[in-house]
Structures are given as C-alpha cells and as structure tokens.
C-alpha atoms as a PDB file:
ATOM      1  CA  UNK A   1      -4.178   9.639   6.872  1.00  0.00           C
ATOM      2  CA  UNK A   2      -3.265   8.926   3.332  1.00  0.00           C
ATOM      3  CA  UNK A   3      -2.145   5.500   2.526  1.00  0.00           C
ATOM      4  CA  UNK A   4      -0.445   3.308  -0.821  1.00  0.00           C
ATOM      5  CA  UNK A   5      -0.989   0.070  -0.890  1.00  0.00           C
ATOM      6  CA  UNK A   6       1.501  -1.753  -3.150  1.00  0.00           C
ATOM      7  CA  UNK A   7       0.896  -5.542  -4.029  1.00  0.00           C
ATOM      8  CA  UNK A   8      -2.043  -7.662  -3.211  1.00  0.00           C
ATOM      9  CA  UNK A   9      -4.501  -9.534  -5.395  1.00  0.00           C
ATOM     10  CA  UNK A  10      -6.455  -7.524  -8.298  1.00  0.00           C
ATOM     11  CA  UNK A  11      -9.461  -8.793  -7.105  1.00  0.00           C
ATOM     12  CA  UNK A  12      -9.276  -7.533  -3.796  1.00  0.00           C
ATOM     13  CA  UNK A  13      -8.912  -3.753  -4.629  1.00  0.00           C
ATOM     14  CA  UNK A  14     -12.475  -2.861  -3.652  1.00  0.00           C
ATOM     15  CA  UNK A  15     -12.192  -4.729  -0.535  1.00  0.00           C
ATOM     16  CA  UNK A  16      -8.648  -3.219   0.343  1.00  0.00           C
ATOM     17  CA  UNK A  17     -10.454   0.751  -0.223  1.00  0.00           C
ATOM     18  CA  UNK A  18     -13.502  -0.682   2.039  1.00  0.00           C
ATOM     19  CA  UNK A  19     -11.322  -1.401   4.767  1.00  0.00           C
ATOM     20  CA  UNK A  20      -9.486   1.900   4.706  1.00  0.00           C
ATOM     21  CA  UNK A  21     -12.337   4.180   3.982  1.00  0.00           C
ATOM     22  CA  UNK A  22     -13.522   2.393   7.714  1.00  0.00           C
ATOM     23  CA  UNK A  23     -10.894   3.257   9.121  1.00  0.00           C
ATOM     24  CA  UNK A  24     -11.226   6.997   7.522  1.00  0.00           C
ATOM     25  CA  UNK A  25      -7.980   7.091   5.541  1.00  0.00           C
ATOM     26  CA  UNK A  26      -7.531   7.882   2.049  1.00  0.00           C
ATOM     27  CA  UNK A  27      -5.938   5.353  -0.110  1.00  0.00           C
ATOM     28  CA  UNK A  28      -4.255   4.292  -3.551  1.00  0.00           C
ATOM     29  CA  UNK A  29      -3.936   0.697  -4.597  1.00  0.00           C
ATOM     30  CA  UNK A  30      -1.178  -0.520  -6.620  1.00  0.00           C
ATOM     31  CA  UNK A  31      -1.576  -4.149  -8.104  1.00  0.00           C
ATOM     32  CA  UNK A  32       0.716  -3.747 -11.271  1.00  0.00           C
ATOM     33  CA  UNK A  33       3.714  -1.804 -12.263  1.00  0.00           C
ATOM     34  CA  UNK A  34       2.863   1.127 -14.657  1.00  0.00           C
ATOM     35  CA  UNK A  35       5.428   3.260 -16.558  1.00  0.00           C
ATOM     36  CA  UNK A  36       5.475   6.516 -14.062  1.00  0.00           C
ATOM     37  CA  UNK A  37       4.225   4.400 -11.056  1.00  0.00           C
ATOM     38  CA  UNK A  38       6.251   6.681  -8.641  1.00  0.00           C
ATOM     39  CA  UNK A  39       4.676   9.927  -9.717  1.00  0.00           C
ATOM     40  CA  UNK A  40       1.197   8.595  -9.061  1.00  0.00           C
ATOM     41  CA  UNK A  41       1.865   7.246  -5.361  1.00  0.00           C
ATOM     42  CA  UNK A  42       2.240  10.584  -4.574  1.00  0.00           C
ATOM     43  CA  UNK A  43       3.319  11.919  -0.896  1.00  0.00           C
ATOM     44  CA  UNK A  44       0.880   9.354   1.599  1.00  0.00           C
ATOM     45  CA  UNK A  45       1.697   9.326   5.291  1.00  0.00           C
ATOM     46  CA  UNK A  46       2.026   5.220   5.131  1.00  0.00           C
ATOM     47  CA  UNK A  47       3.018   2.829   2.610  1.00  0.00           C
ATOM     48  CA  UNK A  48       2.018  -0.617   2.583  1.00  0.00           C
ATOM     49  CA  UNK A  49       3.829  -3.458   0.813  1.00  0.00           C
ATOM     50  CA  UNK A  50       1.962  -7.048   0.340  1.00  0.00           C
ATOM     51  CA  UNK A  51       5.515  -8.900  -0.329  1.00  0.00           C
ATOM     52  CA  UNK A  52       4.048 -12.002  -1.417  1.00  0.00           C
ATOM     53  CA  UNK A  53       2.124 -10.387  -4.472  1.00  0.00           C
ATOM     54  CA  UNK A  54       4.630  -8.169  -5.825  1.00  0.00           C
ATOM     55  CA  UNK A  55       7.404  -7.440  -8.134  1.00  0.00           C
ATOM     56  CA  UNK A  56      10.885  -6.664  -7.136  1.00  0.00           C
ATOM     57  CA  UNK A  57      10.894  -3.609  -9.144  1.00  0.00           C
ATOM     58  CA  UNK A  58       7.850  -2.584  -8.052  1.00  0.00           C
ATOM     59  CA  UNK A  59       9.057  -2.933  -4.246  1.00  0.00           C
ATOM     60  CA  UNK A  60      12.209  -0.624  -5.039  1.00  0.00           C
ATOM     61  CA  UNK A  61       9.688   1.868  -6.422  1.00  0.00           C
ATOM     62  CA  UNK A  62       8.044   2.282  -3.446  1.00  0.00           C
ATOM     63  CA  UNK A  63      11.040   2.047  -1.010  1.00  0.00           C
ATOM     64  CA  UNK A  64      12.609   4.953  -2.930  1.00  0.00           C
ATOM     65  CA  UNK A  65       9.516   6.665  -2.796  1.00  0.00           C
ATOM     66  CA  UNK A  66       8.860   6.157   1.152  1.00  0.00           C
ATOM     67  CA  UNK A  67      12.118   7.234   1.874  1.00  0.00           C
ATOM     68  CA  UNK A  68      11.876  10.313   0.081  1.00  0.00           C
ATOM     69  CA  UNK A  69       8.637  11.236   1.733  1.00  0.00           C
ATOM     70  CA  UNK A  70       9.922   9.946   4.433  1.00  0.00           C
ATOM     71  CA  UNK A  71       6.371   7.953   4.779  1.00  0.00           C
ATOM     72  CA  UNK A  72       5.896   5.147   7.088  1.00  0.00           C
ATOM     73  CA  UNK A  73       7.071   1.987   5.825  1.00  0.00           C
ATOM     74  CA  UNK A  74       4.823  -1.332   6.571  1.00  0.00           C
ATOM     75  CA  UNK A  75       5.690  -4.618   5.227  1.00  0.00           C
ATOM     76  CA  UNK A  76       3.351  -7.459   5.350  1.00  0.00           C
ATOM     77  CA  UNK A  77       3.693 -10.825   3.752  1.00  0.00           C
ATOM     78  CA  UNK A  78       0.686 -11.663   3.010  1.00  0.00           C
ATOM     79  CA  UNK A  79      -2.394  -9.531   1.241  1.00  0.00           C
ATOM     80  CA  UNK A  80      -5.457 -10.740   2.692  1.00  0.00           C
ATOM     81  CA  UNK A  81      -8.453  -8.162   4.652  1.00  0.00           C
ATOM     82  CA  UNK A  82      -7.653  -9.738   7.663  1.00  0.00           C
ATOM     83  CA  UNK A  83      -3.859  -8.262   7.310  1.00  0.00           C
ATOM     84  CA  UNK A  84      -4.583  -5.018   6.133  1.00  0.00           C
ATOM     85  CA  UNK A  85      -7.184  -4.494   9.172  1.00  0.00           C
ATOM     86  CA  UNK A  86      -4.712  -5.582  11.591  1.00  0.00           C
ATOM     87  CA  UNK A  87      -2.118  -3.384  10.324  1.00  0.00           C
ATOM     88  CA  UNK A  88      -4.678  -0.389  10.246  1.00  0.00           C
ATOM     89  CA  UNK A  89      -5.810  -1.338  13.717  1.00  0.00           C
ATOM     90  CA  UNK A  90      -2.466  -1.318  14.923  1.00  0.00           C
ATOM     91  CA  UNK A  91      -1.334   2.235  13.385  1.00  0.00           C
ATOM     92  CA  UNK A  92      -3.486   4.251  14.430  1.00  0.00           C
END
C-alpha cells in the first residue's frame, strides 16, 4: 500500500518511514508546504493528516487531492510513532 503522510514533526521523518516500511507500505512524508506540493503526493491508496502539526493550506491540499484519488482519508490529531502504528495496525 502506498501512503502520504501530511504534518508531523521534521524530526520524526525517519521514524515515520521506519514504521511504514514495517508494516511493508510505501510512503511520502510531507512536513512543509512546497510550491507544487499536490503533484508530488501523487496517487497513494491512504492519506494521513497529523492535524496538530499542519497548515490549513496544506490540509486543503491534501483533501483535494484524496478526493480526487479517491484515497483513504485518515485524520489523526496528534503525530507521534505511537499514532501512526496504531493507525497502520488498524488499516490493514
């Protein structure tokens, strides 16, 4: 499964691939908003949004992008492993 990850903590990037590649699913991180941000999320199966740790705009970019791929749509509030493991636990 391919996954986006929008939000979270810079830091935790590495971490936040970890997890995934455990879990044997592709994945792009997005911690900051760049210029063509919704041509590089591409088409992933899942999107995940860390609300806490992320722009408005940023959130509307990947809603429109979700629902034109029509991509699972998870919304967590906060960004931490522990989240992001439950979540991938609980998918699939």
């Amino acid at each position: 499964m391919s996954i986006v990850i929008v939000g979270g903590h810079e830091r935790m990037v590495g971490q936040y691939k970890k997890i995934c590649r455990n879990y044997h699913h592709k994945v792009k991180v997005f911690t900051q908003m760049s210029a063509d941000l919704n041509k590089q999320m591409g088409r992933p199966d899942m999107f995940i949004l860390f609300t806490n740790t992320v722009s408005h705009k940023m959130v509307k970019c990947a809603l429109d992008e979700a629902k034109r791929s029509k991509a699972q749509l998870i919304r967590c509030h906060t960004s931490s492993s522990t989240a992001l493991t439950d979540i991938l636990e609980n998918v699939g």
